[in-house]
Protein backbone atom coordinates (compact mmCIF):
# COMPACT_ATOMS: atom_id res chain seq x y z
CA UNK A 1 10.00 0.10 7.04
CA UNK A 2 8.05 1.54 4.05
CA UNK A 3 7.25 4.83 3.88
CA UNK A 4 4.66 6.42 1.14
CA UNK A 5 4.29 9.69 -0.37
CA UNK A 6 1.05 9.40 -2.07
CA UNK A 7 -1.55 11.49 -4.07
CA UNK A 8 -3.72 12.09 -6.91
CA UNK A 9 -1.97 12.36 -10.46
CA UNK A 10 -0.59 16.07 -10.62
CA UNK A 11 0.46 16.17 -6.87
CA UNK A 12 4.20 16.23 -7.74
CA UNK A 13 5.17 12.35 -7.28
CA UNK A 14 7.01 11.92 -10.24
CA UNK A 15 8.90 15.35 -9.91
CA UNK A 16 9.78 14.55 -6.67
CA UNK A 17 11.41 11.58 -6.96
CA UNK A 18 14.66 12.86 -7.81
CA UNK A 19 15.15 15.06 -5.64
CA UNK A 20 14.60 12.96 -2.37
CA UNK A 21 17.17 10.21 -3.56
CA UNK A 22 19.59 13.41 -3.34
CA UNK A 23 18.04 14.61 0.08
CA UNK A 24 17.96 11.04 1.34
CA UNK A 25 20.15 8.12 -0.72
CA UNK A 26 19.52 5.87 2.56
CA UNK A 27 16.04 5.42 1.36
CA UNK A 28 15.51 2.96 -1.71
CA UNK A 29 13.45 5.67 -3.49
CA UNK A 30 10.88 4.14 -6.09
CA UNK A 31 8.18 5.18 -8.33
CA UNK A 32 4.82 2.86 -7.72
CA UNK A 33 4.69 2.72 -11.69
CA UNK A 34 7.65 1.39 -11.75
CA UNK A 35 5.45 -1.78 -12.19
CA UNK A 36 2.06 -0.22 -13.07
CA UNK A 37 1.16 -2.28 -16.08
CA UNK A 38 -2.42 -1.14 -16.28
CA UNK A 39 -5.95 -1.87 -14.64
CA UNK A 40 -7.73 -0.57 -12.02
CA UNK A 41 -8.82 -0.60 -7.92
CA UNK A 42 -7.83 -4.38 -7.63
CA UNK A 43 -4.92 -4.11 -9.66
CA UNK A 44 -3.45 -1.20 -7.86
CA UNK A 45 -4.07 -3.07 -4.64
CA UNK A 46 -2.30 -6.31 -5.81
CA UNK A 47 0.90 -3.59 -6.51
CA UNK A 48 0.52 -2.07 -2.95
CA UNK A 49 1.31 -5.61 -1.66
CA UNK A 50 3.74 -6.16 -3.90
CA UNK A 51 5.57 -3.41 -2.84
CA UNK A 52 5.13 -4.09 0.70
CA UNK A 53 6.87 -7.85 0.16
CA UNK A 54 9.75 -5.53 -1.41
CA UNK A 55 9.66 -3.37 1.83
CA UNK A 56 9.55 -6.41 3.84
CA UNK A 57 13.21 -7.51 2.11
CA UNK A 58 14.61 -4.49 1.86
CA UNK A 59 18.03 -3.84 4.28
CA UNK A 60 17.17 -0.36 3.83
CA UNK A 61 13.74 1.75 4.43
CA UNK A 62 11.88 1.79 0.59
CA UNK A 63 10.20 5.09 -0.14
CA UNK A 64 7.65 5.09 -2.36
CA UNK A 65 5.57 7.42 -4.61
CA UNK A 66 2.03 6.54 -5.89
CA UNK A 67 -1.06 6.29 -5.66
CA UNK A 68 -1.62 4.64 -2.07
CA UNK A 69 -4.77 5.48 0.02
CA UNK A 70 -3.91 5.47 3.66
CA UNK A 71 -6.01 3.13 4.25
CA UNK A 72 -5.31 0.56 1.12
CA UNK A 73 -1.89 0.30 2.74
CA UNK A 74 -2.76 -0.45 5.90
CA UNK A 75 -5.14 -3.07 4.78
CA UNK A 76 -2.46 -4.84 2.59
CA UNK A 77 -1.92 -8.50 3.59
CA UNK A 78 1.66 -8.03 4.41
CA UNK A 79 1.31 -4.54 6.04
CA UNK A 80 1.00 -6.38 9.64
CA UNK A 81 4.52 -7.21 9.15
CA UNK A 82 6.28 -3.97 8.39
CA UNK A 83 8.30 -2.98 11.31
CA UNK A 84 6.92 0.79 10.57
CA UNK A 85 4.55 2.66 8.06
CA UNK A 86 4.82 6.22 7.33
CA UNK A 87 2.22 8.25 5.67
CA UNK A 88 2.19 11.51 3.77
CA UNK A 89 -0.63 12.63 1.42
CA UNK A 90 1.17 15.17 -1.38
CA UNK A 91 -1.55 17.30 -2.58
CA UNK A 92 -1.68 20.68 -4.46
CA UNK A 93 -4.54 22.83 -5.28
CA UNK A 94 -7.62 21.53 -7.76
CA UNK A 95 -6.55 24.85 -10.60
CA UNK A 96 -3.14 23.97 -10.41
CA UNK A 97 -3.53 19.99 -10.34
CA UNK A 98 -5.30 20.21 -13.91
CA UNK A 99 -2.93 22.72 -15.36
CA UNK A 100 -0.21 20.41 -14.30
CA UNK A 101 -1.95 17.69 -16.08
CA UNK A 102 -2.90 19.35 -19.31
CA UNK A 103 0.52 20.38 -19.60
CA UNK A 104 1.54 16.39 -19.17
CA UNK A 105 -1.56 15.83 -22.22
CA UNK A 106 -2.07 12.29 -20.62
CA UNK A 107 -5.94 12.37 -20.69
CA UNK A 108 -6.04 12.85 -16.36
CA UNK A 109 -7.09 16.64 -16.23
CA UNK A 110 -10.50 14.91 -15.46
CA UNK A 111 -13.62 15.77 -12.79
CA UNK A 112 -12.90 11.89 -11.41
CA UNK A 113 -8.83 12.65 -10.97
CA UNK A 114 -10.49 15.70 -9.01
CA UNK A 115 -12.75 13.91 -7.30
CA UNK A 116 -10.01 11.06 -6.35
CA UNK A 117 -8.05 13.95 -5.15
CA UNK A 118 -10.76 14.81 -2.53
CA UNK A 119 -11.41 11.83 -1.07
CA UNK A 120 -7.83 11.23 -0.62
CA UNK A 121 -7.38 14.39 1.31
CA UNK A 122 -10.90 13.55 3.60
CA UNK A 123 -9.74 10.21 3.82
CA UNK A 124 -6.43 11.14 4.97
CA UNK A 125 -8.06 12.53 7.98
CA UNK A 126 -11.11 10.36 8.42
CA UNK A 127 -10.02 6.63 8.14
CA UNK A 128 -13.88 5.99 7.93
CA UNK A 129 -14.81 8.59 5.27
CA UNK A 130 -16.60 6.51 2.03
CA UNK A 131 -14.61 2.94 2.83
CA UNK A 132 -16.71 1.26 -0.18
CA UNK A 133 -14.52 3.98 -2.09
CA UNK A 134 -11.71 1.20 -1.62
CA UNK A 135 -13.45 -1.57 -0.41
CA UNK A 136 -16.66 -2.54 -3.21
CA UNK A 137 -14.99 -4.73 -5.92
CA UNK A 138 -11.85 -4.88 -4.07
CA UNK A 139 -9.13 -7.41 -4.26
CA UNK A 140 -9.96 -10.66 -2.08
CA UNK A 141 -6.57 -10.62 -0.32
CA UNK A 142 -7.05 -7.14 1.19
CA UNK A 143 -7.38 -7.30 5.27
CA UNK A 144 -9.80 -4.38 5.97
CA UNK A 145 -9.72 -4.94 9.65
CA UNK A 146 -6.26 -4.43 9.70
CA UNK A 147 -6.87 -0.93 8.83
CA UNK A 148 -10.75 -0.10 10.25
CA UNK A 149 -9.80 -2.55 13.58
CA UNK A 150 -8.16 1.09 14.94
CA UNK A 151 -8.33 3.98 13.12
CA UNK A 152 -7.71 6.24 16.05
CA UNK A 153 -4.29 5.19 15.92
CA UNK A 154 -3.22 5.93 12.94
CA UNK A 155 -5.22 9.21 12.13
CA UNK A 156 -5.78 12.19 11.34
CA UNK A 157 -2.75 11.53 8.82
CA UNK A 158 -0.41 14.61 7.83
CA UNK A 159 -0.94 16.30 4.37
CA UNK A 160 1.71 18.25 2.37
CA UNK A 161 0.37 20.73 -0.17
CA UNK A 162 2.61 21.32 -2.63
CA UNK A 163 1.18 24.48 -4.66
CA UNK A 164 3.55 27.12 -5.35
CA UNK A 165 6.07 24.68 -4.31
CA UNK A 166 9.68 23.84 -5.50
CA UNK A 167 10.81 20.20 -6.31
CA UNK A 168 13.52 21.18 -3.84
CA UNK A 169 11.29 23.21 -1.43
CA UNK A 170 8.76 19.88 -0.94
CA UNK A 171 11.49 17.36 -0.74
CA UNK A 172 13.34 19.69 2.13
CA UNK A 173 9.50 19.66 3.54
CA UNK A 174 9.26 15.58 2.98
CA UNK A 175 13.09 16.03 5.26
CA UNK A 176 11.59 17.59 7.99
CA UNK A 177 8.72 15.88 8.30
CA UNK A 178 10.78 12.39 8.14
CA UNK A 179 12.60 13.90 10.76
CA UNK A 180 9.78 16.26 12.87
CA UNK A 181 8.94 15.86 16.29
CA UNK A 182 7.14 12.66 17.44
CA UNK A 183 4.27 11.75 15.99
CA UNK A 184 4.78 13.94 12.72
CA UNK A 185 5.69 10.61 10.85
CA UNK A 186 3.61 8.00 12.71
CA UNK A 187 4.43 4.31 12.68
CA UNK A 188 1.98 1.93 12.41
């Protein structure tokens, strides 16, 4: 089972990771740059599936944290072979995304982070909103049927905005919906 927490750089990821190992130590809890060693669309891709083969031999359900379109996941090549994918989009307001990211200095308090940001939260509930967005000068391996096949059954996908929240507060949040009534945490 692999379940991701993803959004745009400022969203809380990092922050968060913490405090869901304490919430939830049953979950092997990782940071996607953990092995971010640089590049772009096709690189992050080839990372997604490497995290998936990690999912795939994991005893235990992996969490991770990162930047993972909806729709780049489910188009992995090994992503057919999860036993279960769960989605949630972390996103926080455009004012407070770029002061969180001018306070971090790394040179992402940009319009394109904020632009990333938006199609990640249309995306998130249109699986067929901009698809060249992840699709032009993508990595050959990718399986885009796997995730354009049958959109209807896997979206709208849930969104957690995390302005004017706590660490604590949005990993209590990331609890309940883990744990919500059916359907809050869909499978794939």
């Amino acid at each position: 089972m692999l379940i991701v927490l993803a959004g745009a750089s400022g969203s809380g990821k990092s922050t968060l990771l913490p405090w869901l190992k304490a919430v939830r130590p049953d979950i092997r809890w990782h940071d996607f740059d953990e092995r971010w060693v640089g590049g772009g669309k096709r690189e992050r891709q080839q990372l997604t599936e490497g995290w998936i083969q990690t999912a795939l031999h994991s005893p235990r359900p992996l969490g991770l944290l990162g930047p993972c379109p909806r729709g780049e996941v489910l188009a992995a090549p090994g992503a057919q072979h999860l036993s279960a994918v769960h989605h949630l989009l972390l996103d926080v307001a455009d004012p407070e995304r770029v002061r969180r990211l001018r306070a971090r200095g790394d040179g992402h308090a940009t319009q394109d982070m904020l632009n990333w940001a938006a199609w990640l939260r249309v995306h998130q509930v249109l699986a067929d909103w901009e698809p060249q967005v992840l699709t032009d000068d993508a990595w050959e391996e990718m399986r885009w049927p796997q995730w354009q096949a049958a959109p209807q059954a896997t979206w709208p996908g849930q969104t957690l905005d995390t302005t004017g929240l706590t660490p604590e507060q949005t990993a209590q949040r990331v609890q309940v919906w883990l744990h919500g009534p059916p359907g809050l945490a869909e499978a794939h």
